[in-house]
Protein backbone atom coordinates (compact mmCIF):
# COMPACT_ATOMS: atom_id res chain seq x y z
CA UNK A 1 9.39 12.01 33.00
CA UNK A 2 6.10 11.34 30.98
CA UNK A 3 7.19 11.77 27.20
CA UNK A 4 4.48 14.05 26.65
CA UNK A 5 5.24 16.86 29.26
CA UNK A 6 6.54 19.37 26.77
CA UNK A 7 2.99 19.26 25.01
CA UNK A 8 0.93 22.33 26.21
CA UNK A 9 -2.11 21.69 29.05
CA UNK A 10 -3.73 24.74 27.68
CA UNK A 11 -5.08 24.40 23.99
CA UNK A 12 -7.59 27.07 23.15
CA UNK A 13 -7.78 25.32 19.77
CA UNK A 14 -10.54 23.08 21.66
CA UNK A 15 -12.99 25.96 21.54
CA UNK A 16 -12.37 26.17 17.87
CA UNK A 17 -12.97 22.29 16.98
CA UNK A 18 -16.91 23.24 14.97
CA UNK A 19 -18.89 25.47 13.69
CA UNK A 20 -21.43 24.99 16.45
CA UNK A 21 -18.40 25.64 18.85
CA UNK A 22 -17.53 28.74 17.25
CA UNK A 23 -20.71 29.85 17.58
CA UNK A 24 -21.50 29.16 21.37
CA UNK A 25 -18.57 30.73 22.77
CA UNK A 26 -18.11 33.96 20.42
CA UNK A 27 -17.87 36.80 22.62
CA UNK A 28 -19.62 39.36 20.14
CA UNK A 29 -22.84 39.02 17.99
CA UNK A 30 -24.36 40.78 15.36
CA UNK A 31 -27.38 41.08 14.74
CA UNK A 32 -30.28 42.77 12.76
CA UNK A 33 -31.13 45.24 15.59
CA UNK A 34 -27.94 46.91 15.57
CA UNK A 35 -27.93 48.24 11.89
CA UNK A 36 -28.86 51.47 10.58
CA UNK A 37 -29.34 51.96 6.85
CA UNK A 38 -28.28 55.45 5.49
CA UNK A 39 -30.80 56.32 2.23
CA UNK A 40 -30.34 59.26 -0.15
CA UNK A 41 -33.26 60.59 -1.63
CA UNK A 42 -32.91 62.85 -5.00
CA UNK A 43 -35.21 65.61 -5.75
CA UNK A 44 -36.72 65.94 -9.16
CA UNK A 45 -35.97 62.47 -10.25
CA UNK A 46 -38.62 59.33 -11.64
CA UNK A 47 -35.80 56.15 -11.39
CA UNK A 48 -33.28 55.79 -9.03
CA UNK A 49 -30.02 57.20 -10.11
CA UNK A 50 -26.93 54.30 -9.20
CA UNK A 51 -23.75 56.05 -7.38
CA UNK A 52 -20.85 55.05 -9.38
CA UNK A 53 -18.31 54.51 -6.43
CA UNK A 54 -20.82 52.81 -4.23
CA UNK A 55 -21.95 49.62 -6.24
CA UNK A 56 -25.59 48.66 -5.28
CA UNK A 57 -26.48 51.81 -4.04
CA UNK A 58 -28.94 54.56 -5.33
CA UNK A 59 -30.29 57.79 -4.85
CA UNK A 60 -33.91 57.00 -4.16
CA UNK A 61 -36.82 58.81 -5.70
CA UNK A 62 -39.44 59.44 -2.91
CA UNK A 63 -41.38 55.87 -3.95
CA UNK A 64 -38.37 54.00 -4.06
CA UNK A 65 -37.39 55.63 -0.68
CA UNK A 66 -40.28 53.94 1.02
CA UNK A 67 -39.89 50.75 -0.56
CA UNK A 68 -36.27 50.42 0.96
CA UNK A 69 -37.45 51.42 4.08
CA UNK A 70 -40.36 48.56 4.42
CA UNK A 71 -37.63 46.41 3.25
CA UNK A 72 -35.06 47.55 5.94
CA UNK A 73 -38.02 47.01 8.59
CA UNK A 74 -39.02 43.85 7.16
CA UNK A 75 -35.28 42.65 7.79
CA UNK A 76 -35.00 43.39 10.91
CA UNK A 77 -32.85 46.55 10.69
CA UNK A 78 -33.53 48.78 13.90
CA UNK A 79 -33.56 52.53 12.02
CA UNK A 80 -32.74 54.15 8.49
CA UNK A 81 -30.85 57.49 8.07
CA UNK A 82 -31.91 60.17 5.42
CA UNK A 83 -29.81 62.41 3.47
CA UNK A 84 -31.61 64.80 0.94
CA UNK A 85 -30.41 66.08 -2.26
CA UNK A 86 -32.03 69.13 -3.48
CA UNK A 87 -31.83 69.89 -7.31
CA UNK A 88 -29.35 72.41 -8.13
CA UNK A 89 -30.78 75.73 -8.58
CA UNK A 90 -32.09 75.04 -5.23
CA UNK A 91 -29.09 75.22 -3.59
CA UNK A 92 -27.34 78.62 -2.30
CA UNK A 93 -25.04 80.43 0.37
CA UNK A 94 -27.41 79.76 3.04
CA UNK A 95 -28.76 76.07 2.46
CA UNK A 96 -32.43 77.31 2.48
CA UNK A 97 -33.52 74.18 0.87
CA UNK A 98 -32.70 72.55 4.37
CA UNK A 99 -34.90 74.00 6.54
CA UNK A 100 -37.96 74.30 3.83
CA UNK A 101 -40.85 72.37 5.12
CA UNK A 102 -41.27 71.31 2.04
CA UNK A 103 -37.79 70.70 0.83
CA UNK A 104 -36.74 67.40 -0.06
CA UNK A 105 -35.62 65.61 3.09
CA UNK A 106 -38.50 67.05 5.10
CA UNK A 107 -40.95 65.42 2.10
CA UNK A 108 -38.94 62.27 2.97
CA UNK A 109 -39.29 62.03 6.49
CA UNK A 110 -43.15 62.77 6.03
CA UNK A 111 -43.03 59.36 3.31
CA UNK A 112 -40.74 57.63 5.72
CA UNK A 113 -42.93 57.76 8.53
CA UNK A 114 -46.19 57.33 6.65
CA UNK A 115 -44.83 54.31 5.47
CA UNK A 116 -43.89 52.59 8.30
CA UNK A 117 -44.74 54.83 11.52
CA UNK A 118 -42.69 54.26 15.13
CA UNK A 119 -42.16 50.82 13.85
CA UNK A 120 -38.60 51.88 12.22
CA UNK A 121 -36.34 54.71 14.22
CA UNK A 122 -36.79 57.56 11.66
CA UNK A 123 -33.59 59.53 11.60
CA UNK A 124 -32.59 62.44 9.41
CA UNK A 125 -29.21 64.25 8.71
CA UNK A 126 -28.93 67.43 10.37
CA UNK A 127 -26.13 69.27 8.03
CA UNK A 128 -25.71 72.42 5.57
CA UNK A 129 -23.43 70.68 3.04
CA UNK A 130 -26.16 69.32 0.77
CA UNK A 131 -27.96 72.32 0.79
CA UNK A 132 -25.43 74.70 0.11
CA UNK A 133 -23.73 75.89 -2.85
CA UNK A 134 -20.31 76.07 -1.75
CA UNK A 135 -20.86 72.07 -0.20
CA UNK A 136 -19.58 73.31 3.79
CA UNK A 137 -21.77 72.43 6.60
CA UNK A 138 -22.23 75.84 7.61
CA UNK A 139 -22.63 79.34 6.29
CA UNK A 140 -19.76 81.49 5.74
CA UNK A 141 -18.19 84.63 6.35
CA UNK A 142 -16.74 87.66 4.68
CA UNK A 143 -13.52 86.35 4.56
CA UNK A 144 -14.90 82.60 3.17
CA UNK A 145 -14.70 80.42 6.42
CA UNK A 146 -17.79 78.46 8.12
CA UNK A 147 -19.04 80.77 10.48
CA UNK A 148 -19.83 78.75 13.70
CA UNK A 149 -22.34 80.71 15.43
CA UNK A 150 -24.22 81.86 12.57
CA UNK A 151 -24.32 78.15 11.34
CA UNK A 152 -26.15 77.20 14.60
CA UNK A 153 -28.95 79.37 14.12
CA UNK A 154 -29.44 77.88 11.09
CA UNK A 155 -28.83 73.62 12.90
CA UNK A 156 -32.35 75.39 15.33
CA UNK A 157 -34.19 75.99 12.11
CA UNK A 158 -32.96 72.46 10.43
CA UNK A 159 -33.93 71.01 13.65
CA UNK A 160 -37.44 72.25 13.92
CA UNK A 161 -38.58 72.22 10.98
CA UNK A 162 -37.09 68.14 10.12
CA UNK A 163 -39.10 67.93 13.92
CA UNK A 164 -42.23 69.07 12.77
CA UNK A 165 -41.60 66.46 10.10
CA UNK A 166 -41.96 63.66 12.25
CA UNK A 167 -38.34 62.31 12.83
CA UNK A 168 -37.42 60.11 15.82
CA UNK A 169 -33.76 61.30 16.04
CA UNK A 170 -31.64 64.44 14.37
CA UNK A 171 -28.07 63.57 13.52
CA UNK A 172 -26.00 66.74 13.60
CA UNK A 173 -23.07 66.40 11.85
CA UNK A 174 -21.96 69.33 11.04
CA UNK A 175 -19.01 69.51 13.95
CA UNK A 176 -19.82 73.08 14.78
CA UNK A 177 -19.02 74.09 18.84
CA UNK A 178 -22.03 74.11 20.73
CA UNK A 179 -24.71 72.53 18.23
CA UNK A 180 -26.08 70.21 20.15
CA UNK A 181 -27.10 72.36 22.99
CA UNK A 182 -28.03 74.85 20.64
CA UNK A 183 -30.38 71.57 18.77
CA UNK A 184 -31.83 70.59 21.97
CA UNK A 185 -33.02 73.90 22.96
CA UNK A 186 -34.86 74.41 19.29
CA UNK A 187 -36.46 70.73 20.01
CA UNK A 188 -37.92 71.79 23.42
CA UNK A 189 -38.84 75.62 22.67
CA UNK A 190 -41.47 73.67 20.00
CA UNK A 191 -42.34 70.98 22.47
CA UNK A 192 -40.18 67.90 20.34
CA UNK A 193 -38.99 66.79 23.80
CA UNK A 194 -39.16 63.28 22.53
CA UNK A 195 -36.82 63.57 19.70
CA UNK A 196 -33.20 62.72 20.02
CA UNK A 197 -30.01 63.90 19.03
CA UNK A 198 -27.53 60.89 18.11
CA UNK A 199 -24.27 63.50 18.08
CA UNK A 200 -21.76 62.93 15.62
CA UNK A 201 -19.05 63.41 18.04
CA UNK A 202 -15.94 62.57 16.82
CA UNK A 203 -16.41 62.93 12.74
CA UNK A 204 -13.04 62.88 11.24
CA UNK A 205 -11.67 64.87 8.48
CA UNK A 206 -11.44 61.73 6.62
CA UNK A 207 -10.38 60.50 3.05
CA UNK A 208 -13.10 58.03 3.00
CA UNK A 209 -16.05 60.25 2.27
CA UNK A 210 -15.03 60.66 -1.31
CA UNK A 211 -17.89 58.41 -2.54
CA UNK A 212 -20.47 60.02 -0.09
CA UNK A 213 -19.35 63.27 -2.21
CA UNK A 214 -21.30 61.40 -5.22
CA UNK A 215 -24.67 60.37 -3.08
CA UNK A 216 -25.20 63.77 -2.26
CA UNK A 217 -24.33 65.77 -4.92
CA UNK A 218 -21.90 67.87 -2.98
CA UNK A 219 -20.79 71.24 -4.45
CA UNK A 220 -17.60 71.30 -2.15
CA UNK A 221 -15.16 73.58 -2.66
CA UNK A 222 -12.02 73.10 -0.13
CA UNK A 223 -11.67 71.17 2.59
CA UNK A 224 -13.72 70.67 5.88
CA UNK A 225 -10.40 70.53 8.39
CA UNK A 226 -11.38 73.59 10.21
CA UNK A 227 -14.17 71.76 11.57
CA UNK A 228 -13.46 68.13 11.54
CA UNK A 229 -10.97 66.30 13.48
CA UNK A 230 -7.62 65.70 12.77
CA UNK A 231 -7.21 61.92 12.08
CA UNK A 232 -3.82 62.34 14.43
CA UNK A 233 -5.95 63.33 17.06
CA UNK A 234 -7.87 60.85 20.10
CA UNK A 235 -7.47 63.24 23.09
CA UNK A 236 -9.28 65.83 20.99
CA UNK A 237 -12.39 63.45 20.69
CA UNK A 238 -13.06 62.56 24.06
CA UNK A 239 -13.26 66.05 24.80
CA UNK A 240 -15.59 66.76 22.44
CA UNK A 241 -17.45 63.54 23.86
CA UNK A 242 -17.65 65.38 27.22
CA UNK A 243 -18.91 68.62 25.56
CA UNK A 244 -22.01 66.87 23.50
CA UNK A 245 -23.24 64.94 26.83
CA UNK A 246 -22.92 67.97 28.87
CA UNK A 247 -25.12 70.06 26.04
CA UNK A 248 -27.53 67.19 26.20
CA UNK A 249 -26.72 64.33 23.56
CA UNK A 250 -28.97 60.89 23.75
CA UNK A 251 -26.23 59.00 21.84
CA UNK A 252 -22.69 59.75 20.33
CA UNK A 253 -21.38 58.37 17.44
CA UNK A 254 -17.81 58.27 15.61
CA UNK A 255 -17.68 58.35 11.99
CA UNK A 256 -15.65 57.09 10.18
CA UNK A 257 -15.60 53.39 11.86
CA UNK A 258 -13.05 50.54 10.70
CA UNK A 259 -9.97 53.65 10.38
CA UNK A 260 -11.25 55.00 14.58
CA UNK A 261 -11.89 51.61 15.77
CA UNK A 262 -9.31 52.74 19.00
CA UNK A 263 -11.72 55.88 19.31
CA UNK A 264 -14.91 53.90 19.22
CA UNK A 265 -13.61 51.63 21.82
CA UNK A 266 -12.12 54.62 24.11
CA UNK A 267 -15.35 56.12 23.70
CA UNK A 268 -17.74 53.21 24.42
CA UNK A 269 -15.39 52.54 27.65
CA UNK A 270 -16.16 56.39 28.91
CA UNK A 271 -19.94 56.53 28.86
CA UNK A 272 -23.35 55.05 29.48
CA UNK A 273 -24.81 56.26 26.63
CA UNK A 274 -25.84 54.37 23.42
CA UNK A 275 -22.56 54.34 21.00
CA UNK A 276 -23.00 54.30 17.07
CA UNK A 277 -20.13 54.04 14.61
CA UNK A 278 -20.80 55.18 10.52
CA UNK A 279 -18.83 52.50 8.08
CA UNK A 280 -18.77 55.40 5.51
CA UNK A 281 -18.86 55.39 1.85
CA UNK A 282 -15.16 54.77 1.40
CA UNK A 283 -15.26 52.06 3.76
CA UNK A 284 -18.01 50.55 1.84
CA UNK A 285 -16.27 50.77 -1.80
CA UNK A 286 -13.05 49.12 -0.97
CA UNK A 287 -14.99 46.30 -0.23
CA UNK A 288 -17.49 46.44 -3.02
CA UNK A 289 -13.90 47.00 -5.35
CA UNK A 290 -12.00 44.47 -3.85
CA UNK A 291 -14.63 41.58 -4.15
CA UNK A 292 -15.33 42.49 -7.70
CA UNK A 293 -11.47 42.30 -8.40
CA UNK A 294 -12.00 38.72 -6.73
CA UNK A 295 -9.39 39.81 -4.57
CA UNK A 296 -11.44 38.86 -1.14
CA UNK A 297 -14.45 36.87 -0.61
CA UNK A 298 -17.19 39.76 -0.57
CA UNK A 299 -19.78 38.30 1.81
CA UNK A 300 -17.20 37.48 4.55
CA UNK A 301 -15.43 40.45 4.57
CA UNK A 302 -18.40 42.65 4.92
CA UNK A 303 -19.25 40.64 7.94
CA UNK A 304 -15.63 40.72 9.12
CA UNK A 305 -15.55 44.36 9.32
CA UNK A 306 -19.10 44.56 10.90
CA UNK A 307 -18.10 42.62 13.50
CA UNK A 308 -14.77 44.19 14.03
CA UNK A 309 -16.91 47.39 14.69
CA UNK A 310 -19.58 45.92 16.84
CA UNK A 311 -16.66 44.02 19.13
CA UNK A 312 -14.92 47.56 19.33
CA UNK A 313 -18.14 49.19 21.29
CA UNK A 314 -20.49 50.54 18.44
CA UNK A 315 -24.66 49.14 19.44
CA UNK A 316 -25.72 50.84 16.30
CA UNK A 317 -23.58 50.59 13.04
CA UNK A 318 -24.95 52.63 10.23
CA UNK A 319 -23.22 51.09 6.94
CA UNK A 320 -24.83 50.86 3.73
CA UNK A 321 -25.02 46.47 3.51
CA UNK A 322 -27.90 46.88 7.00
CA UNK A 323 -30.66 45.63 5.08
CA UNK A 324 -28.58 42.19 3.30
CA UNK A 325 -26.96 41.68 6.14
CA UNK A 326 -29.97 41.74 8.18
CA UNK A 327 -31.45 39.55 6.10
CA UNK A 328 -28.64 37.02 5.89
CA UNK A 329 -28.61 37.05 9.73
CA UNK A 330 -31.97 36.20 9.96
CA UNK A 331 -31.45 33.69 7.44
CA UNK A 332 -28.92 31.73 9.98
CA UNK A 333 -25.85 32.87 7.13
CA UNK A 334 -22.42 34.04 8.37
């Protein structure tokens, strides 16, 4: 018997041996074209105001909007998405801020896109919440609850009017029944056949948005569980992934990412679509805490968790690092 039978034939170690090894045979890449920056922009402000709970990251004033945005193109990142926050005594019952052509994510889109054109995908949140005095993403009724029906009126007026502003894509994210084929209709009754609706289609009532709460100001009162998913829940979000394709969606995203990664990756399996995942806010400042604890090496982890999203399904990750790590990408750093 040869004395070195009970070594194993098989030793997948070999494919590990060098970096240059590593490299050739990884089954997923990242790379600059699948990030999405999200931007806030704040009305009625002259410097950039920092978010406490998300470390590095700002609520632009219209110039320094447009900077970030050559930046992110310059980088490589494929699209940025816009969230507006209206001053204060702007805000009431009915979010009228957010369908103003003139309010302050409309003005953005309009700098956006005279900045850089088609050459970046232009997309803009298509939500109540900032707008609105009581934070929901809808209007409400008598009795205090988001009205769905009445809320969708209000997504065909968002829709049109952030349209006429020259956006590429509208992210509804509201989770009302029905709004995207309720959006789509708006976009073609004013001839905006060409924009597209990236469908936030399985947004989970989720305690990672707490920092998000910051970068937009939000006036919340409550809870949003009557409208977003129940983390316990995966059967629920393929249905509503049937319901947005059927209505007319162009792509479908799930939000949050690293908690859903099995929903990303049972939603990427079902369609033919273009899938996007949203590292959220939360997501972002564990990270940004950790590293600065010197708990975990920052840089790595950040890629870590990108990848972990991109191998789950997601061709577009929106997460708040898309213009470093497009540049470190570029740069040949991993």
């Amino acid at each position: 018997m040869n004395s070195y039978g009970s070594f194993p034939g098989a030793r997948p170690r070999r494919l590990r041996t060098t970096p240059a090894m590593r490299r050739m045979v990884a089954e997923t890449r990242l790379h600059p074209a699948d990030l999405i920056l999200p931007a806030f922009v704040r009305e009625g402000i002259t410097e950039p105001v920092p978010i406490q709970a998300m470390p590095g990251v700002v609520q632009h004033t219209r110039d320094t909007l447009r900077k970030a945005a050559v930046e992110a193109l310059e980088a490589g990142v494929s699209g940025i998405m816009l969230f507006g926050v209206p001053e204060d005594a702007k805000k009431d019952a009915a979010g009228t801020a957010g369908t103003d052509p003139d309010g302050i994510l409309q003005v953005a889109v309009r700098d956006v896109k005279a900045e850089v054109g088609d050459e970046l995908v232009i997309m803009s949140d298509l939500c109540l919440d900032e707008f609105t005095d009581h934070g929901h993403c809808g209007v409400l009724d008598a009795d205090g609850r988001v009205d769905n029906d009445a809320t969708l009126e209000r997504y065909a007026e968002m829709a049109q009017v952030q349209a006429d502003a020259g956006v590429h894509v509208v992210g509804p994210s509201g989770m009302m029944d029905g709004q995207v084929g309720v959006i789509r209709d708006a976009l073609d009754t004013i001839g905006k056949e060409d924009v597209s609706i990236l469908a936030y289609t399985a947004k989970y009532s989720s305690a990672f948005y707490g920092p998000f709460r910051e970068a937009v100001g939000s006036s919340l009162k409550g809870d949003r569980k009557t409208y977003q998913q129940d983390p316990a829940n995966l059967r629920e979000s393929m249905r509503e992934l049937a319901l947005d394709l059927e209505e007319g969606a162009d792509m479908v995203m799930v939000k949050p990412a690293g908690p859903y990664l099995d929903v990303l990756a049972k939603v990427a399996e079902a369609v033919d679509v273009p899938v996007a995942a949203y590292q959220i806010s939360g997501e972002y400042a564990m990270v940004e805490a950790a590293a600065e604890k010197g708990w975990i090496d920052r840089d790595k982890a950040i890629l870590e968790t990108l990848t972990g999203i991109r191998r789950a399904g997601a061709q577009m990750i929106l997460t708040y690092w898309a213009t470093e790590v497009a540049r470190n990408l570029s740069a040949g750093r991993r």
